[in-house]
N, C-alpha and C. Protein backbone atom coordinates (compact mmCIF):
# COMPACT_ATOMS: atom_id res chain seq x y z
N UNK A 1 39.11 -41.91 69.38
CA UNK A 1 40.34 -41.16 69.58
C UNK A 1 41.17 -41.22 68.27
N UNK A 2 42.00 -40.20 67.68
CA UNK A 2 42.44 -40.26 66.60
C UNK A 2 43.77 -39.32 66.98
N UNK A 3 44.71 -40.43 66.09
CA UNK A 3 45.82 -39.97 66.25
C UNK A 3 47.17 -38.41 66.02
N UNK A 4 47.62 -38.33 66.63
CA UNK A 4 48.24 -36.34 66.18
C UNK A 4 49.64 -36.37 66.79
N UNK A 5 50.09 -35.90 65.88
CA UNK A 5 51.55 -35.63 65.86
C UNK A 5 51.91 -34.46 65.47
N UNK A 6 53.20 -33.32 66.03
CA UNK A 6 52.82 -31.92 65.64
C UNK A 6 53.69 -32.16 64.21
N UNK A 7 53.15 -30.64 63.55
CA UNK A 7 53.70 -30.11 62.34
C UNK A 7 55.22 -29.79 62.44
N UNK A 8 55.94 -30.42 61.24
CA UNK A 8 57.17 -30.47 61.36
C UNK A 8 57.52 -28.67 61.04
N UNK A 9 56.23 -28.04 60.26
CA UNK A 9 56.50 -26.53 60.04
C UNK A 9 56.46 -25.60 61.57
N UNK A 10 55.80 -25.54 62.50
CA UNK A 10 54.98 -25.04 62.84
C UNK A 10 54.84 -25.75 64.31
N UNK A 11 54.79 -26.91 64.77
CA UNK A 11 55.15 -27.97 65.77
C UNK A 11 53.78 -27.71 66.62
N UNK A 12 53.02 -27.53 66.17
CA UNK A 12 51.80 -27.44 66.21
C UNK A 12 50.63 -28.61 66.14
N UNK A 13 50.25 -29.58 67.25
CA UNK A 13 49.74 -31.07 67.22
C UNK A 13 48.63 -30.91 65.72
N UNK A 14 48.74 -32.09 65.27
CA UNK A 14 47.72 -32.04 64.21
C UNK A 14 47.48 -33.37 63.70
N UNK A 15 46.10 -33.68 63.38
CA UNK A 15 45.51 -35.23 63.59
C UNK A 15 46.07 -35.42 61.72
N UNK A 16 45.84 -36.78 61.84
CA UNK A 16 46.45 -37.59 60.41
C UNK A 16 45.41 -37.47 59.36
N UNK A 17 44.14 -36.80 59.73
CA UNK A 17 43.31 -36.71 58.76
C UNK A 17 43.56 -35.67 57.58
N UNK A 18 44.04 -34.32 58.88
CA UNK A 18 44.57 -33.28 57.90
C UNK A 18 45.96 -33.23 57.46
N UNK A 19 46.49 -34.06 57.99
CA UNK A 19 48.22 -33.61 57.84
C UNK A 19 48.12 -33.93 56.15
N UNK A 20 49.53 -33.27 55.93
CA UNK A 20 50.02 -33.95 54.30
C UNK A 20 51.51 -34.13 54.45
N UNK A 21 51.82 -34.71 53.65
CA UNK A 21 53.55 -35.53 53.91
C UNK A 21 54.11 -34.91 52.25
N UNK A 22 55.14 -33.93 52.50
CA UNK A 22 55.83 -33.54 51.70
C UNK A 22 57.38 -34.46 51.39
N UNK A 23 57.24 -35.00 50.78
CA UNK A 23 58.43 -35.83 50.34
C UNK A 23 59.72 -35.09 49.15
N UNK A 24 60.78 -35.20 49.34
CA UNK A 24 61.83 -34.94 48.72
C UNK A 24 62.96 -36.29 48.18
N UNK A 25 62.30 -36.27 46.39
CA UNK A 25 63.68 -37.99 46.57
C UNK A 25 64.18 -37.82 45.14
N UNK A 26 65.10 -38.01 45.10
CA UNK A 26 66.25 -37.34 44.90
C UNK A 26 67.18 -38.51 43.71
N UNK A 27 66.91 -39.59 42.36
CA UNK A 27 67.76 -40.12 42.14
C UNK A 27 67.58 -41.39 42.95
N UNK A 28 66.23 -41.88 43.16
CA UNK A 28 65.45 -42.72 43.40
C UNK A 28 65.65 -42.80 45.49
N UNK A 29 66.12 -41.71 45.63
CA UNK A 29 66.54 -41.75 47.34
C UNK A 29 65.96 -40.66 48.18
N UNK A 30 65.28 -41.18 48.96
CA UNK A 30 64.63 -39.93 49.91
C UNK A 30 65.51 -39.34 50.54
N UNK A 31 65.48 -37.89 49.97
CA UNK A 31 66.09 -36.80 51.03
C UNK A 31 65.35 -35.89 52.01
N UNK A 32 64.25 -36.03 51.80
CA UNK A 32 63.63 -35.27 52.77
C UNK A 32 62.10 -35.49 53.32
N UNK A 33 61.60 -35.44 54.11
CA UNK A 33 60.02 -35.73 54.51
C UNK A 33 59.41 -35.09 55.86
N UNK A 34 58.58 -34.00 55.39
CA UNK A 34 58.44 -33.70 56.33
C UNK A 34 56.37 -33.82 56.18
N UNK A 35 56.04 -33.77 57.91
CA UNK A 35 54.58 -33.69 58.20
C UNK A 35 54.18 -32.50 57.91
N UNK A 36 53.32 -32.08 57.24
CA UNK A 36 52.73 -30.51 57.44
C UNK A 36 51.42 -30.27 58.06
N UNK A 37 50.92 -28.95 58.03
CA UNK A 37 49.71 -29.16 58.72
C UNK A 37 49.16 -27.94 57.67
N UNK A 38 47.47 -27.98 57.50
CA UNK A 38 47.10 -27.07 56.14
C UNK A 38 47.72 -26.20 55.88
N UNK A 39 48.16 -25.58 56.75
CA UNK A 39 48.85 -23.94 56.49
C UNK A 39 50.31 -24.27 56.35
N UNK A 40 50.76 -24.76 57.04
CA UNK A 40 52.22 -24.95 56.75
C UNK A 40 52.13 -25.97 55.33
N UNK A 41 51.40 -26.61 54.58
CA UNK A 41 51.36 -26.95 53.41
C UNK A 41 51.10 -25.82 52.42
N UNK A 42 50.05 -25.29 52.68
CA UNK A 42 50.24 -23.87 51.53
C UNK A 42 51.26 -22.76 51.75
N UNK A 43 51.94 -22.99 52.83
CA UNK A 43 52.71 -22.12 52.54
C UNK A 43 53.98 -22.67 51.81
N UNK A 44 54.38 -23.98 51.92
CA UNK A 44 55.23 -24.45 51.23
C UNK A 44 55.20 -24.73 49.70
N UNK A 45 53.93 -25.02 49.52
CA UNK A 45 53.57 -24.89 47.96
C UNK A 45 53.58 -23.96 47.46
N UNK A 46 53.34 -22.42 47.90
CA UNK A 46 53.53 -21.30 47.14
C UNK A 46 55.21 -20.77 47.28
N UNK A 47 55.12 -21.16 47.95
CA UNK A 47 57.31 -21.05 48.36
C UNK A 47 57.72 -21.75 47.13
N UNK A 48 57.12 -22.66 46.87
CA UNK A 48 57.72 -24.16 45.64
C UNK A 48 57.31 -23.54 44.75
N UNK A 49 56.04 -23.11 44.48
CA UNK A 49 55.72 -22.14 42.98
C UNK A 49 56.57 -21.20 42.59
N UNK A 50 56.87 -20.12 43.72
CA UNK A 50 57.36 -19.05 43.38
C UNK A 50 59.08 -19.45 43.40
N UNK A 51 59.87 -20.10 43.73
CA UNK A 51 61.29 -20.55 43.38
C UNK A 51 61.18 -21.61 42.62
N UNK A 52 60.19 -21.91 41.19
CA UNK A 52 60.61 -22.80 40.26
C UNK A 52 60.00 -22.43 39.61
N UNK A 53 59.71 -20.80 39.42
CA UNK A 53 58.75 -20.53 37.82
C UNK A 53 60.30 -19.80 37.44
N UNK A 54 60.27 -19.95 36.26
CA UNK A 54 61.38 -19.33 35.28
C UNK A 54 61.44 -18.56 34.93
N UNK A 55 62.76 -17.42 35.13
CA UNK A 55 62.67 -16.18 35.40
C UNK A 55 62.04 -15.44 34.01
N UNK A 56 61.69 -14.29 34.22
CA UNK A 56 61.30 -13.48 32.82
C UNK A 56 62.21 -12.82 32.72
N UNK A 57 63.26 -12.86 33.17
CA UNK A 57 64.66 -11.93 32.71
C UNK A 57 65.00 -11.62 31.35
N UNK A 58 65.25 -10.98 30.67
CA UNK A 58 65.89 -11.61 29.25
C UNK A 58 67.22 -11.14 29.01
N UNK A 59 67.42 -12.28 28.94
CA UNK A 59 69.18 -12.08 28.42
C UNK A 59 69.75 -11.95 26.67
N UNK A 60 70.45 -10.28 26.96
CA UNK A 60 71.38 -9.90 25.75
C UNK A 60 71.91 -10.38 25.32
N UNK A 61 72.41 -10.73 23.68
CA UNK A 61 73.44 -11.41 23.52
C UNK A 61 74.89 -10.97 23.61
N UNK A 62 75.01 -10.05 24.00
CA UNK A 62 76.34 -9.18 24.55
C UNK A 62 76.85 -10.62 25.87
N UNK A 63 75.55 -10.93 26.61
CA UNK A 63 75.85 -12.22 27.61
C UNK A 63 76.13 -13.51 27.09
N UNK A 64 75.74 -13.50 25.91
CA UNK A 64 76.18 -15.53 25.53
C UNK A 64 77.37 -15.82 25.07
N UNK A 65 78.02 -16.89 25.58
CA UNK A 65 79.58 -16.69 25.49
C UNK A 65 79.38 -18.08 24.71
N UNK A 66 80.32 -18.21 23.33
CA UNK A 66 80.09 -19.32 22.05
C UNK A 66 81.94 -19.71 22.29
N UNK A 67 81.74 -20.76 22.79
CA UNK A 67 83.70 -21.36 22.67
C UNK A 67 83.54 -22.12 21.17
């Protein structure tokens, strides 16, 4: 018998073999932890890719303000 607890994404039972534990810490302090389950892990990793690649915007210098 092997143990399952649901997905904190998804709440969906899922055994400890597959789960993965997404951790958030913060300034040596955990802020966040959650269980995932495969899918609710890739979907959070491509969520994390795509809000921390750096924009290709380019900014004018009409925008840089020099005090």
């Amino acid at each position: 018998m092997f143990n399952s607890e649901p997905c904190d994404g998804c709440s969906q039972s899922i055994s400890d073999a597959l789960s993965r534990t997404v951790r958030l810490i913060v300034d040596q302090k955990d802020v966040d932890s959650q269980r995932l389950c495969p899918g609710c892990f890739a979907s959070w990793i491509s969520r994390y890719e795509s809000e921390m690649q750096i924009s290709q915007q380019v900014i004018g210098t009409d925008e840089i303000i020099v005090d």
